[in-house]
Protein backbone atom coordinates (compact mmCIF):
# COMPACT_ATOMS: atom_id res chain seq x y z
CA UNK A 1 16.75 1.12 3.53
CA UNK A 2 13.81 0.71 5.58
CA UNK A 3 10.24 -0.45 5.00
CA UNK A 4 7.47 1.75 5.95
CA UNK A 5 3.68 1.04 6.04
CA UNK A 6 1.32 3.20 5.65
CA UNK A 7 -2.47 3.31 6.58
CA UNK A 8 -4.98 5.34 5.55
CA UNK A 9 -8.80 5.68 7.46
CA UNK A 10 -11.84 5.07 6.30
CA UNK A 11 -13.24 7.30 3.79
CA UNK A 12 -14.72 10.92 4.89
CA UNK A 13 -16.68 13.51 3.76
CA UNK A 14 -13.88 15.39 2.74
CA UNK A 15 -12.86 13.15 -0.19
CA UNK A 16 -10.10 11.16 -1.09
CA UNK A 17 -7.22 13.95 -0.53
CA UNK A 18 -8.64 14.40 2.95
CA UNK A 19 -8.06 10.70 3.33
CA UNK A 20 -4.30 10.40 1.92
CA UNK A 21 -3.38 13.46 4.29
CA UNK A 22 -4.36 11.63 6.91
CA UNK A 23 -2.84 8.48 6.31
CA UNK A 24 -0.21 7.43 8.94
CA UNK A 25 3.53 6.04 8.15
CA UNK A 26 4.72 3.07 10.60
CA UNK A 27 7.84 2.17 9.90
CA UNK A 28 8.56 -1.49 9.92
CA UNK A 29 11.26 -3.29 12.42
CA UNK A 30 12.22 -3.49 15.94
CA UNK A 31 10.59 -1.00 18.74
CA UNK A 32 12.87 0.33 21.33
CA UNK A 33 10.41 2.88 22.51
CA UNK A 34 8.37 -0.94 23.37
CA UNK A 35 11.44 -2.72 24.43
CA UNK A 36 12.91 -0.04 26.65
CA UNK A 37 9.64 1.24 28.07
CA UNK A 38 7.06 -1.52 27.88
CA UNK A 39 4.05 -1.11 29.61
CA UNK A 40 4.49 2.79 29.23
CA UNK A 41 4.91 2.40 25.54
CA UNK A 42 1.81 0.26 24.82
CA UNK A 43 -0.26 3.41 27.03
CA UNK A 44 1.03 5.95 24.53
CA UNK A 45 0.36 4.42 21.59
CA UNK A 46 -3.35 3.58 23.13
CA UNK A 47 -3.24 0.13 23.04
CA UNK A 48 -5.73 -0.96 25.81
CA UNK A 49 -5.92 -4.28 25.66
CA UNK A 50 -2.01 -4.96 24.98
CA UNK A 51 -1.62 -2.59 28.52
CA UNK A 52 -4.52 -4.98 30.35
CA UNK A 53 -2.68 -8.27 29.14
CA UNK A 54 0.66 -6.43 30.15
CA UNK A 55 -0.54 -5.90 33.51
CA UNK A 56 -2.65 -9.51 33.81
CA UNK A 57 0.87 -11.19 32.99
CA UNK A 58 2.88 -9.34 35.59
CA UNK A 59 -0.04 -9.73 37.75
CA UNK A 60 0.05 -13.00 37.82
CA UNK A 61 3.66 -13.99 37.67
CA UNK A 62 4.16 -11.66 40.61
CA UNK A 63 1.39 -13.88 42.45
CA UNK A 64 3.29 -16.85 41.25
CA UNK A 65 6.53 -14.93 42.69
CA UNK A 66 4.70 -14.70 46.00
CA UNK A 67 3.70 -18.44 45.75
CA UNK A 68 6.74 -20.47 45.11
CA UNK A 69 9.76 -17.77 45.21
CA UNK A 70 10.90 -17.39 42.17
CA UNK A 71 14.88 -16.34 42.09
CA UNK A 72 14.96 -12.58 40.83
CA UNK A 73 17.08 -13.10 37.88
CA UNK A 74 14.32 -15.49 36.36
CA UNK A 75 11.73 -12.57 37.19
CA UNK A 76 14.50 -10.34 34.72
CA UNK A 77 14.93 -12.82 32.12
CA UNK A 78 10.90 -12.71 31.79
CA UNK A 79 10.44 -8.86 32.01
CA UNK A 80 13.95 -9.02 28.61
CA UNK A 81 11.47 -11.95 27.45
CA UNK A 82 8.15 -9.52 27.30
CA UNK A 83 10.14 -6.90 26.41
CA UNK A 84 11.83 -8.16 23.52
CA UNK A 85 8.71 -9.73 22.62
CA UNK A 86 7.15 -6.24 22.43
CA UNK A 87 10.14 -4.71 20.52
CA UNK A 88 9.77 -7.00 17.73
CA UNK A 89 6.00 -7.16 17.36
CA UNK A 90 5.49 -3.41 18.53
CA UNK A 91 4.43 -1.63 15.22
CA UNK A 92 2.04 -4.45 14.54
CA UNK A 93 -0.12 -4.29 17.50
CA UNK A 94 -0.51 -0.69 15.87
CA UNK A 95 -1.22 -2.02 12.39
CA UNK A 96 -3.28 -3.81 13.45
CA UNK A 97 -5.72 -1.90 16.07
CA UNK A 98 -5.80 0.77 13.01
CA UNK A 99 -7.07 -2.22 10.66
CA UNK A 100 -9.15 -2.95 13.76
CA UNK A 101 -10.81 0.76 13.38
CA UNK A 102 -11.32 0.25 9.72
CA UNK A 103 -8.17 1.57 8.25
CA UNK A 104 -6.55 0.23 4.94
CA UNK A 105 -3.09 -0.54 4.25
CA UNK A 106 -2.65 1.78 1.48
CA UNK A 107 0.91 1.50 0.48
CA UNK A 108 4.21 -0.09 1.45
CA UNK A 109 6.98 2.53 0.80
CA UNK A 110 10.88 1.62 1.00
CA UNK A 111 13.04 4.93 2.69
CA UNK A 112 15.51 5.66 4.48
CA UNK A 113 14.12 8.07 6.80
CA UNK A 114 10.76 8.47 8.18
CA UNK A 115 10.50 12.26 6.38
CA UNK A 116 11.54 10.77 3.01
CA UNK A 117 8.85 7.47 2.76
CA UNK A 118 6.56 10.03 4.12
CA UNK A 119 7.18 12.41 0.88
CA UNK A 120 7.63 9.35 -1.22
CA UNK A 121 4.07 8.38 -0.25
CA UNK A 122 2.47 11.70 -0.76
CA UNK A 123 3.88 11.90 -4.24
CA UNK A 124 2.74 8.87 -5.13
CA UNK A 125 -0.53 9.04 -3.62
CA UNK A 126 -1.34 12.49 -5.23
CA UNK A 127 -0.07 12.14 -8.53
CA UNK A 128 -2.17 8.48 -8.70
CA UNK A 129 -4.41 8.13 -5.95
CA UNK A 130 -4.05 4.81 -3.15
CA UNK A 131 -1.45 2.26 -4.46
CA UNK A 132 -3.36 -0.52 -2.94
CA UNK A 133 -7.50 -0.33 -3.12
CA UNK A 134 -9.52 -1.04 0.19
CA UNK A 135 -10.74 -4.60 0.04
CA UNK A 136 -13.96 -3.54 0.09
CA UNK A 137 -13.74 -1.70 -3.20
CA UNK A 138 -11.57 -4.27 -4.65
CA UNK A 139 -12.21 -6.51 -7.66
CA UNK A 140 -14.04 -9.59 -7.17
CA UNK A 141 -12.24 -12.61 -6.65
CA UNK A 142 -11.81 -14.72 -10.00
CA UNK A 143 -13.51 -18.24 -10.13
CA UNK A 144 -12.64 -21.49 -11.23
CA UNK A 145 -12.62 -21.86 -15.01
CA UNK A 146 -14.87 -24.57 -15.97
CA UNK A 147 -13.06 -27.51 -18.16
CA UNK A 148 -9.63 -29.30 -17.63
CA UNK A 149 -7.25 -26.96 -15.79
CA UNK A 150 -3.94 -26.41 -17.98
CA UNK A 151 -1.08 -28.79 -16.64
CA UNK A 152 2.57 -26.40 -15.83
CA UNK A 153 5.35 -28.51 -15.89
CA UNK A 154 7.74 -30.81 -17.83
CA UNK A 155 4.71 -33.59 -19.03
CA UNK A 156 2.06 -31.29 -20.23
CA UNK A 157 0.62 -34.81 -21.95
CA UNK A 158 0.03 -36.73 -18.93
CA UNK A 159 -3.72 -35.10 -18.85
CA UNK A 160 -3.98 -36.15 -15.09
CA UNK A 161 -2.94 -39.39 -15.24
């Protein structure tokens, strides 16, 4: 089974159902669409400043290349390198220019397929509204009870000594 997350935008006009049927399912794990296609891959998913720091890199290691001479199988082992790089953190450069845009991580949903976490979240989502809350409408953040704090352990009598 795979993990799946899923973000939903900030809130519209059109009310909270509006909101959960736009909501978008990434799935967690590797990229090969990133590893296999790089620089292409971070253009279609819109990722602007991934692409410019793509093309700064290999920019500059080609003017490095030019410099000193690099052999070409080092030049491969650092295009695998970015690539793999990109494979594995792929999905999160999308989670996170979405968070970026003010979307919430509404839900993590376990599936085997992309179709089934995406009917697994809409269930879910309909019948009880966002699993998670933005942060922004979340509870506030318990304090510090005043008084001695309650010792966990084996020696609940040592009373900080």
């Amino acid at each position: 089974m795979a993990f799946y997350t899923v973000m939903t935008p900030p809130s519209t006009e059109g009310g909270e159902r509006e909101t959960i049927e736009r909501a978008r399912v990434i799935p967690d794990g590797f990229s090969w669409g990133a590893f296999l296609f790089t620089g292409l891959w971070l253009l279609g998913q819109r990722l602007w400043l991934a692409t410019l720091l793509f093309a700064l890199i290999w920019g500059a290691i080609f003017y490095v290349h030019s410099r000193f001479g690099f052999h070409p199988s080092a030049l491969s082992l650092i295009y695998w390198a970015i690539a793999l790089f990109l494979g594995i953190e792929g999905r999160n450069f999308i989670v996170r220019k979405l968070t970026r845009k003010g979307w919430h991580l509404s839900d993590v949903v376990e599936a085997r397929t992309l179709a089934e976490a995406e009917r697994r979240y809409f269930e879910r989502a309909l019948a009880y509204g966002p699993a998670v809350p933005p942060l922004a409408a979340s509870a506030p953040v318990a304090t510090r009870p005043s008084g001695p704090l309650p010792i966990i352990g084996l020696f609940p009598e040592a009373q900080g000594r």
